[in-house]
Protein backbone atom coordinates (compact mmCIF):
# COMPACT_ATOMS: atom_id res chain seq x y z
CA UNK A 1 2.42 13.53 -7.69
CA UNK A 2 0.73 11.09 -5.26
CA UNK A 3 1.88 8.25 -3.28
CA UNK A 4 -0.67 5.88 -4.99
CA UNK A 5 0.25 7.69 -8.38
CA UNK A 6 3.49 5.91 -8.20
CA UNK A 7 3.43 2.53 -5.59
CA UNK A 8 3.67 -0.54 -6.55
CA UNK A 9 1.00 -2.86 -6.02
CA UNK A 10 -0.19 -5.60 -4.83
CA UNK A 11 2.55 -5.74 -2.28
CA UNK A 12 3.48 -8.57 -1.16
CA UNK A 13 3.13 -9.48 2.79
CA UNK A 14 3.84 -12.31 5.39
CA UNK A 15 1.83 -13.05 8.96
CA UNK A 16 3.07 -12.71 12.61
CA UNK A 17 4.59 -15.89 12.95
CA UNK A 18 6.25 -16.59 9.28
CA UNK A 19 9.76 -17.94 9.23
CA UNK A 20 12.85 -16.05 7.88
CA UNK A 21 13.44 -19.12 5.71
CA UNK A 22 9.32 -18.10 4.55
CA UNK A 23 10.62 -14.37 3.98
CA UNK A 24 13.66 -15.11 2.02
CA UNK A 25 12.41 -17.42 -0.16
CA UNK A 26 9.54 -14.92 -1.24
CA UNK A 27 12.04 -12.42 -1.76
CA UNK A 28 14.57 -14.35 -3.55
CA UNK A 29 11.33 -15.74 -5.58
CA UNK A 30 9.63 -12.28 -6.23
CA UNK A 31 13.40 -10.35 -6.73
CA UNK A 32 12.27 -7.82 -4.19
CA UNK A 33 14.17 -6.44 -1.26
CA UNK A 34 11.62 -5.94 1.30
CA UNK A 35 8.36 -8.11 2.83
CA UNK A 36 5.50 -6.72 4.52
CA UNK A 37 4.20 -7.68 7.86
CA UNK A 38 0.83 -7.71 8.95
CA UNK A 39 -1.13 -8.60 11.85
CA UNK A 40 -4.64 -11.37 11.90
CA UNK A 41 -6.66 -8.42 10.79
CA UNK A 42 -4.11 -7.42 7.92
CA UNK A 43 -2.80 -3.81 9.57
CA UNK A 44 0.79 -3.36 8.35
CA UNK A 45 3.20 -4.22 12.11
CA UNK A 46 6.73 -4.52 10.57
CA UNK A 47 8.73 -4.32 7.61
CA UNK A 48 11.40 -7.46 6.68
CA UNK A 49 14.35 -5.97 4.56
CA UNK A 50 17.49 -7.39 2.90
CA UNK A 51 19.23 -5.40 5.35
CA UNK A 52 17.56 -7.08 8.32
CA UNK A 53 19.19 -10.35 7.74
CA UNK A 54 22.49 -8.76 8.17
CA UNK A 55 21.79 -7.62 11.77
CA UNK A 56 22.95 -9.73 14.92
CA UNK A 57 20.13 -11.46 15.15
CA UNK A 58 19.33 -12.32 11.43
CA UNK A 59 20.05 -14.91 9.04
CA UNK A 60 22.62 -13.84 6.71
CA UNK A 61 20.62 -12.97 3.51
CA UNK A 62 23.32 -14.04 0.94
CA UNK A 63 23.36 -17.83 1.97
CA UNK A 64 20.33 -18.18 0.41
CA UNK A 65 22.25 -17.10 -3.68
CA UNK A 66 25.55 -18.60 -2.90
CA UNK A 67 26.92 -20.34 0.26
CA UNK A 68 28.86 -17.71 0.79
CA UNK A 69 29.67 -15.74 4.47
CA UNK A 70 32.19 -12.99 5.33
CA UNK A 71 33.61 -13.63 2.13
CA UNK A 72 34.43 -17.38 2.65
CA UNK A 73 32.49 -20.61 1.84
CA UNK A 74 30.21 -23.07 4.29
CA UNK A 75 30.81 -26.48 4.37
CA UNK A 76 27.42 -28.59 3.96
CA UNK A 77 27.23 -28.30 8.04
CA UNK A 78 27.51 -24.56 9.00
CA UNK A 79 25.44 -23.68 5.99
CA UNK A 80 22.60 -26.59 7.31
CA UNK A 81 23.20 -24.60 10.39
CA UNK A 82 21.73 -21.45 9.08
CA UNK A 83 19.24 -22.63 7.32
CA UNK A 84 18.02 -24.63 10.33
CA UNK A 85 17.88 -21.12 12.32
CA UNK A 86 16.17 -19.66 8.94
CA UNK A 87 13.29 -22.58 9.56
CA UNK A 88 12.84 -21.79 13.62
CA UNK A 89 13.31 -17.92 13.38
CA UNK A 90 10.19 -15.86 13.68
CA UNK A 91 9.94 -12.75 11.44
CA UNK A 92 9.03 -10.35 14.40
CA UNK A 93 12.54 -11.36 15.85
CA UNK A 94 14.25 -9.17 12.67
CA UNK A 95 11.57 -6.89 11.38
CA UNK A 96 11.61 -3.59 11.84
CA UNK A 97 8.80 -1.67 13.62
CA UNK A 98 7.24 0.63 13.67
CA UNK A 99 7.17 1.60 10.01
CA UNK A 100 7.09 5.06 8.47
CA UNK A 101 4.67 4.71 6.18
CA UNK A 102 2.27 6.68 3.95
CA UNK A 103 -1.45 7.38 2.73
CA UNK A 104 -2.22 7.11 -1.10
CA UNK A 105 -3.04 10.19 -0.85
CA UNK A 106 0.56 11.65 0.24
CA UNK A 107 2.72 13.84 -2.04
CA UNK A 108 5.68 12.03 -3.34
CA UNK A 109 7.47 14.92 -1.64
CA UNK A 110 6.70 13.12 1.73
CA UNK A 111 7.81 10.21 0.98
CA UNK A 112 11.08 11.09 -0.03
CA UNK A 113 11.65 12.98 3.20
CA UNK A 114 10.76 9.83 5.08
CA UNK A 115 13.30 8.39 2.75
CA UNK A 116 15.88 10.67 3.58
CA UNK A 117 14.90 11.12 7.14
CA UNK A 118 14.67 7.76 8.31
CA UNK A 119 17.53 6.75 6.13
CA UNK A 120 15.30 3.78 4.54
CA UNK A 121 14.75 2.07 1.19
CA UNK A 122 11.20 1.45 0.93
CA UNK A 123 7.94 3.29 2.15
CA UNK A 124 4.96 0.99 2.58
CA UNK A 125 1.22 3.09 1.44
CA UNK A 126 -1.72 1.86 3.39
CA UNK A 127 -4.90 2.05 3.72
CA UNK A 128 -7.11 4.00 6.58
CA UNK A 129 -7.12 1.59 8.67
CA UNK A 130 -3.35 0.30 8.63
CA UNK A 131 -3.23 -1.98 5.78
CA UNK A 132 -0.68 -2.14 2.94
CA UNK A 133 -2.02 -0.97 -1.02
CA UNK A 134 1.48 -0.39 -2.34
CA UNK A 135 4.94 0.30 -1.40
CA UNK A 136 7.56 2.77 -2.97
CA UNK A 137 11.16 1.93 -2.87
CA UNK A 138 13.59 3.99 -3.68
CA UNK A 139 14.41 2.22 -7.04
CA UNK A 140 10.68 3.14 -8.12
CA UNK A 141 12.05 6.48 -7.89
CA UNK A 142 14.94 6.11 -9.62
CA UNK A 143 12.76 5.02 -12.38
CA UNK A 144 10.09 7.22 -12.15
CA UNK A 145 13.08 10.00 -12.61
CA UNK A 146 14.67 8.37 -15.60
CA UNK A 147 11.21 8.33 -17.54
CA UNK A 148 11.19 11.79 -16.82
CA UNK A 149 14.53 13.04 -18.43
């Protein structure tokens, strides 16, 4: 099988310059765990990930469910407090780059060794010239295995 045999598509992407409050929301929204991000010319820079907004310099993903951190409520001023650093926080300050992604054209073999190799969730496909036609994550495998047993 192909990359593009089993991606999932449209994907769904955010500019240079979007906020993490932007990013959550869309993926809180959509139910997905990762955003796309592309440049002015649409050529896929960085990847935004659930996991990113656990890092150091993220916004703690699970305030925006339940106002919930390190297993203890936020009063109505530390959780304002995050969400005000959600509003000001550029995307390119947590995404990850570069990204190991894949041609449509890729065996689905490759993309699970980028899985495996680079220890990630989700392999963007693009285009040619850079720019994002699909994404695989590793639940899309997990499916694609149960419809085959």
């Amino acid at each position: 099988m192909k990359a593009k045999e089993v991606m999932v598509s449209p994907v769904v992407s955010v500019p240079l310059g979007a906020t993490l409050d932007e990013v959550a929301r869309l993926m809180v929204e959509r139910r997905i765990g990762s955003v796309l991000v592309v440049d002015g010319e649409g050529r896929l820079v960085g990847i935004v990930t659930e996991t990113d907004f656990l890092k150091e310099r993220g916004i703690p993903f699970s305030t925006y469910r339940a106002p919930m951190l390190m297993g203890r409520y936020l009063d109505g001023a530390g959780l304002e407090r995050i969400l005000e650093e959600a509003r000001t926080t550029r995307v390119e300050e947590i995404m990850t780059a570069p990204v190991h992604a894949v041609g449509s054209e890729e065996p689905l073999a490759r993309v699970l060794e980028r899985m495996l190799t680079y220890d990630i969730n989700h392999v963007p496909v693009v285009d040619r010239e850079g720019r994002p036609i699909g994404i695989i994550s590793r639940f899309d495998l997990l499916k694609l295995l149960q419809a085959r047993l």
